[in-house]
N, C-alpha and C. Protein backbone atom coordinates (compact mmCIF):
# COMPACT_ATOMS: atom_id res chain seq x y z
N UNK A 1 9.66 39.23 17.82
CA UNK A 1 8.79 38.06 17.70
C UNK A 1 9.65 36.83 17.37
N UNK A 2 8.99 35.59 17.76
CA UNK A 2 9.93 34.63 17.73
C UNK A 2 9.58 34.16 16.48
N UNK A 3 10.47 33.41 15.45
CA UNK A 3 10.15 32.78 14.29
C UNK A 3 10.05 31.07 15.17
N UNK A 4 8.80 30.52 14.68
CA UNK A 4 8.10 29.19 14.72
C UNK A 4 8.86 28.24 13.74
N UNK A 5 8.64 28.88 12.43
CA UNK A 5 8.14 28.17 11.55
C UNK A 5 9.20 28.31 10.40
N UNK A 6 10.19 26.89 9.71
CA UNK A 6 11.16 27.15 8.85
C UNK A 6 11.17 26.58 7.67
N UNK A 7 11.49 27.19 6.94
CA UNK A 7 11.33 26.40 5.02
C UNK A 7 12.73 25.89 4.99
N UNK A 8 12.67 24.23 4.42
CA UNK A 8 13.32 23.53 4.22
C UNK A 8 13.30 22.53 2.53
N UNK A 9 14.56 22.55 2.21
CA UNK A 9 14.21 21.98 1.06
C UNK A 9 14.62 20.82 0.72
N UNK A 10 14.75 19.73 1.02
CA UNK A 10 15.19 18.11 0.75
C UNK A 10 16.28 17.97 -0.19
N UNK A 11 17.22 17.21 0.28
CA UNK A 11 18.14 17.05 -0.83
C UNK A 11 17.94 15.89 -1.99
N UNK A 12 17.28 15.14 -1.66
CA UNK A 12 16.04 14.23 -2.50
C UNK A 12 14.91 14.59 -3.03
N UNK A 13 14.38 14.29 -1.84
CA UNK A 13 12.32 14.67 -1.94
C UNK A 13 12.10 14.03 -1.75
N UNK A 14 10.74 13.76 -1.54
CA UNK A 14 9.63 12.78 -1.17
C UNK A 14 9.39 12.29 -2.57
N UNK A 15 9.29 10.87 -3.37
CA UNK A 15 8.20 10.61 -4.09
C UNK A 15 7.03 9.69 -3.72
N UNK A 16 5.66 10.92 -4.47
CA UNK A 16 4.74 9.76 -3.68
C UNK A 16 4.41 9.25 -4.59
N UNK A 17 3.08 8.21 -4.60
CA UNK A 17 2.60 7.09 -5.05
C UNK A 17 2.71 7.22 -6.39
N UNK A 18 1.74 8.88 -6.60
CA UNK A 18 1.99 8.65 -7.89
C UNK A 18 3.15 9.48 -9.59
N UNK A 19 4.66 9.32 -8.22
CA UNK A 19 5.98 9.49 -9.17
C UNK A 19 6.01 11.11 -8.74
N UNK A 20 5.36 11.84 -7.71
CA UNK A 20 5.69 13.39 -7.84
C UNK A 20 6.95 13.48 -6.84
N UNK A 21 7.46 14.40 -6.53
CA UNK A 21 8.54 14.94 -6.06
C UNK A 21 8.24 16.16 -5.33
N UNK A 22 8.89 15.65 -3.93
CA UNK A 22 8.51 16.95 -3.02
C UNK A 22 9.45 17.40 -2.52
N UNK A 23 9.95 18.49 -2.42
CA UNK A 23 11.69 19.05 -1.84
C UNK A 23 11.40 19.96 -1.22
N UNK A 24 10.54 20.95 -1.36
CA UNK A 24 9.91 21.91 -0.22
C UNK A 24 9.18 21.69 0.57
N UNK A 25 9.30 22.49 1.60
CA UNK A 25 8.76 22.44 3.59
C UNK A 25 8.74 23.39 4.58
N UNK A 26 7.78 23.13 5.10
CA UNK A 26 7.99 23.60 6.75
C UNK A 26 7.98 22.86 7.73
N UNK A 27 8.77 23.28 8.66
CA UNK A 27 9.19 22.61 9.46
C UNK A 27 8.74 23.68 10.90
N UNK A 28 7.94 23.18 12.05
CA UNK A 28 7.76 24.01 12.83
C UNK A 28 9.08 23.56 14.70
N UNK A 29 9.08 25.03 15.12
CA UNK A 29 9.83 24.53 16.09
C UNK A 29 8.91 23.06 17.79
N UNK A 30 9.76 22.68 17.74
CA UNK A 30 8.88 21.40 18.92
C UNK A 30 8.85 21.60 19.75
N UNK A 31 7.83 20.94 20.60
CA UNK A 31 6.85 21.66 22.17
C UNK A 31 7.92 20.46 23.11
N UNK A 32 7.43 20.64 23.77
CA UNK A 32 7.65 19.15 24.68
C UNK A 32 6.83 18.17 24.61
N UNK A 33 5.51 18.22 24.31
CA UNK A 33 4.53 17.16 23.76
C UNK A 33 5.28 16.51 22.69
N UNK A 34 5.85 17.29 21.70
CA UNK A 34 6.60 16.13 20.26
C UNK A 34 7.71 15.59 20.91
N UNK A 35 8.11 16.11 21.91
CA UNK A 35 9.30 15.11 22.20
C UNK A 35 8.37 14.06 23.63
N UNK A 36 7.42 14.11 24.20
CA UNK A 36 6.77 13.38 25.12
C UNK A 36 6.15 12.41 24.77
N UNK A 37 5.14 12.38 23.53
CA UNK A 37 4.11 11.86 22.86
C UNK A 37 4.99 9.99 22.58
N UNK A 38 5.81 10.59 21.57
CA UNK A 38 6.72 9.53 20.89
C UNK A 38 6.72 8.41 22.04
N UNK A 39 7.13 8.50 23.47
CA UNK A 39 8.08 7.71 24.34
C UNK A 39 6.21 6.66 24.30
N UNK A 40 5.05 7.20 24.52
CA UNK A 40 4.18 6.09 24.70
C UNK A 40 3.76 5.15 23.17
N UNK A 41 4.45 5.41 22.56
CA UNK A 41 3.92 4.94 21.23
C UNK A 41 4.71 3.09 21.53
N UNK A 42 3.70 2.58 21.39
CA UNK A 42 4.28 1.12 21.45
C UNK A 42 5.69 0.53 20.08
N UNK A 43 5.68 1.63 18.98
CA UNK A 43 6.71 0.97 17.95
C UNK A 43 7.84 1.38 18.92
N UNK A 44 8.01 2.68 19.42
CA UNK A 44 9.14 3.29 19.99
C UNK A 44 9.49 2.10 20.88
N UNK A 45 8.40 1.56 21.78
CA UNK A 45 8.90 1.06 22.77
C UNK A 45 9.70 -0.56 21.91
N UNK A 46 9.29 -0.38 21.00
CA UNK A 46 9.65 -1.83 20.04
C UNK A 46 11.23 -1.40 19.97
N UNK A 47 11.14 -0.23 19.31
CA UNK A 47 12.44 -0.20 18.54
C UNK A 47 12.71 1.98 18.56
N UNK A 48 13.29 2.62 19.52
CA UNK A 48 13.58 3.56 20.14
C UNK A 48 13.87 4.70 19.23
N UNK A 49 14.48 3.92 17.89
CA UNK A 49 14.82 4.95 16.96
C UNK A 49 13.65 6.01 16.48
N UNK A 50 12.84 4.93 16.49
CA UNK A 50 11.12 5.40 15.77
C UNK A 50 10.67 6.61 16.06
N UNK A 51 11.36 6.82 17.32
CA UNK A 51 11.03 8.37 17.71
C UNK A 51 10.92 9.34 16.90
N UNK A 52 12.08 9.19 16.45
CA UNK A 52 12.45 10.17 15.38
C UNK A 52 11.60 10.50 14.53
N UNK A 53 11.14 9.30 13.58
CA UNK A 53 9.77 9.18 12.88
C UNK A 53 9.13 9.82 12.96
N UNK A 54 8.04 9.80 14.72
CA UNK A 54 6.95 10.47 14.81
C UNK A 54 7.11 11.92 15.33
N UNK A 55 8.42 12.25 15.71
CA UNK A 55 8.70 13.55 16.28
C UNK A 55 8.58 14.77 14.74
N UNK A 56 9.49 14.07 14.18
CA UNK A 56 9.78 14.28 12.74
C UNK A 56 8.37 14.85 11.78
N UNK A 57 7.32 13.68 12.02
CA UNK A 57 5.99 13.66 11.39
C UNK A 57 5.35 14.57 12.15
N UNK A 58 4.96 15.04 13.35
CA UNK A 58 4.70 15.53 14.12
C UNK A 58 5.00 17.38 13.82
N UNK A 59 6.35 17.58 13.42
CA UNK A 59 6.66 19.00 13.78
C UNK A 59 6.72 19.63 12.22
N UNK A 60 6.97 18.43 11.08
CA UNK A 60 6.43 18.66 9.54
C UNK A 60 5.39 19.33 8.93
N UNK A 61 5.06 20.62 9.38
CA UNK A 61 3.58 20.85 8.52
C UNK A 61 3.58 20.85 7.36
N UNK A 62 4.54 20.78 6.73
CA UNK A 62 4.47 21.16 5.09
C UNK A 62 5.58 20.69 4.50
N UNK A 63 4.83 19.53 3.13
CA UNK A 63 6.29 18.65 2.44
C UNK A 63 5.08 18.70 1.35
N UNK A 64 5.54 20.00 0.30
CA UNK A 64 5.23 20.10 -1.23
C UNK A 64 3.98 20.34 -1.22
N UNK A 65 3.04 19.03 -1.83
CA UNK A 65 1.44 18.87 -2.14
C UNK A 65 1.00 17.31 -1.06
N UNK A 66 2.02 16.96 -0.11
CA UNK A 66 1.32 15.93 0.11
C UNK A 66 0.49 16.36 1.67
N UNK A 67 -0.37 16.10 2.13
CA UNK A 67 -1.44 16.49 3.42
C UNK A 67 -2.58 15.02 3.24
N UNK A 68 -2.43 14.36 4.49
CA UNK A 68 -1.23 15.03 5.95
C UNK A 68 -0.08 14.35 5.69
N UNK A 69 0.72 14.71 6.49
CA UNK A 69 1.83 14.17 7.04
C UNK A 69 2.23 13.32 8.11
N UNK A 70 2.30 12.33 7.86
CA UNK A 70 2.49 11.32 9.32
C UNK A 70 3.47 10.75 9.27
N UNK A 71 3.73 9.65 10.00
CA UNK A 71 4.79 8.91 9.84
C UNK A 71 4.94 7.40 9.07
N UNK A 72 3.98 7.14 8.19
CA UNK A 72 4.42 6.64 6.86
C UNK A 72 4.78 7.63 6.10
N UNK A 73 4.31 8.99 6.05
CA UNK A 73 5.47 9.58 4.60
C UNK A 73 6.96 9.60 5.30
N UNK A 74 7.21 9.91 6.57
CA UNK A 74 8.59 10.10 6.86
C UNK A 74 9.14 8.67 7.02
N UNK A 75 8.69 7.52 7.07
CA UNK A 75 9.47 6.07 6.54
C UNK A 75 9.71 6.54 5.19
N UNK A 76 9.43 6.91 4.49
CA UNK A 76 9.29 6.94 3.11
C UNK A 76 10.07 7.83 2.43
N UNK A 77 11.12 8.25 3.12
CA UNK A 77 11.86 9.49 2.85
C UNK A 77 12.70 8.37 2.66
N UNK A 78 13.99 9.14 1.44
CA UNK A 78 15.04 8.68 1.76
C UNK A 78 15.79 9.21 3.32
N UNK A 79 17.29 8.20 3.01
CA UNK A 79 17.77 8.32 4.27
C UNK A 79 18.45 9.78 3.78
N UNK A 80 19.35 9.82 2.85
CA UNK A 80 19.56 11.54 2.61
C UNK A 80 18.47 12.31 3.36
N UNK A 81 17.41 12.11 2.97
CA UNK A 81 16.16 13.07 3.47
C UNK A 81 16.34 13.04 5.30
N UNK A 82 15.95 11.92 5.39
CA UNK A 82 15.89 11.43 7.05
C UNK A 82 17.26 12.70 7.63
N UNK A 83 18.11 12.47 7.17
CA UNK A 83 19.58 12.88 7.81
C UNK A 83 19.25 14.21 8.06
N UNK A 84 19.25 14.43 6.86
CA UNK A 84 19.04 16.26 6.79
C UNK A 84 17.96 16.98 8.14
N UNK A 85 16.64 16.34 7.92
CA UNK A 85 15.60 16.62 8.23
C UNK A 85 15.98 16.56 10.10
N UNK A 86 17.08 15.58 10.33
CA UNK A 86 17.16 15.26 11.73
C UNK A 86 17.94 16.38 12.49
N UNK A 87 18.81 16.75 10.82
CA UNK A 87 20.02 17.98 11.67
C UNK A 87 19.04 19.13 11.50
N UNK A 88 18.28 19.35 10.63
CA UNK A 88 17.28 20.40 10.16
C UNK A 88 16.34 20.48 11.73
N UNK A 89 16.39 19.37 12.48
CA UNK A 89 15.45 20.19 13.39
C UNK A 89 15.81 20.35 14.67
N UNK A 90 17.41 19.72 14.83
CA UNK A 90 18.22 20.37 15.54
C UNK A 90 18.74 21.22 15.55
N UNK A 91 18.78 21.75 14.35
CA UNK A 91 19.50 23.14 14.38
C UNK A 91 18.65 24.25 14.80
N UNK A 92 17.45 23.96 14.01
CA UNK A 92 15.92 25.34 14.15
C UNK A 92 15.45 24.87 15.73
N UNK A 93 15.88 23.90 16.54
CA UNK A 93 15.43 23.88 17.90
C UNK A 93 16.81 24.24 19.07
N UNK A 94 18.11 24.70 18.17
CA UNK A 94 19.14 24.98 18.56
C UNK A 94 19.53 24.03 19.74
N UNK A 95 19.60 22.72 19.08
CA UNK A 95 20.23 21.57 19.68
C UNK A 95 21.50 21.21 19.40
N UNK A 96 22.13 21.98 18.38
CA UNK A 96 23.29 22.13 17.30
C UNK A 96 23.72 23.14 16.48
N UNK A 97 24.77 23.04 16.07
CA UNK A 97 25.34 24.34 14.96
C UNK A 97 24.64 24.40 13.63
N UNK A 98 24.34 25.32 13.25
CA UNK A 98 23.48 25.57 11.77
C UNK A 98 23.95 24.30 10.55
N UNK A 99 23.22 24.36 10.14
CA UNK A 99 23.65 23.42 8.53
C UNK A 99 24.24 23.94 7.48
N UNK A 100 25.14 23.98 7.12
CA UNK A 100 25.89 24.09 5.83
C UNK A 100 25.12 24.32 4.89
N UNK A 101 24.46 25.11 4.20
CA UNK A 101 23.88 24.68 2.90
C UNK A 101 24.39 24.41 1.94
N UNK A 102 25.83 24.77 1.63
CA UNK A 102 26.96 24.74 0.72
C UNK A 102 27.24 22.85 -0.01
């Protein structure tokens, strides 16, 4: 059976509004819709990086206690977070070599 679905833990966290801290996750593997969806989104077409954002928000089911997940919580990450999270889903979509956890 294929594994989907991967626990990830932030080298930051999320804090939300009110001061909590989120470092645990799942992270599911992406369709071609999360990588299709993004290209009509008018911010992307603003500014290309954004992708990332909603691909990101998109394949996130699970960050701690916060639901849902979109792409204001993933602006809202640090960039530590952002980084990780970008190699984190290249690696579980084997776009790249595993991550170091070390």
């Amino acid at each position: 059976m294929v594994q989907t679905e991967f626990e990830f833990t932030l080298p930051k966290g999320y804090l939300d509004g009110d001061g909590n801290l989120h470092r645990k996750g799942v992270m599911r593997l992406a369709t071609a819709m999360d990588e299709i969806v993004p290209l009509k989104d008018p911010r992307v077409k603003m500014n290309p990086a954004y992708a990332t954002v909603i691909i990101l928000a998109r394949v996130i089911t699970k960050l701690g206690a916060v639901d849902p997940i979109g792409p204001s919580i993933v602006e809202r990450l640090f960039a530590k977070d952002l980084d990780y999270l970008q190699k984190f889903y290249r690696e579980i979509n084997e776009l790249e070599e595993p991550l170091d956890e070390g």
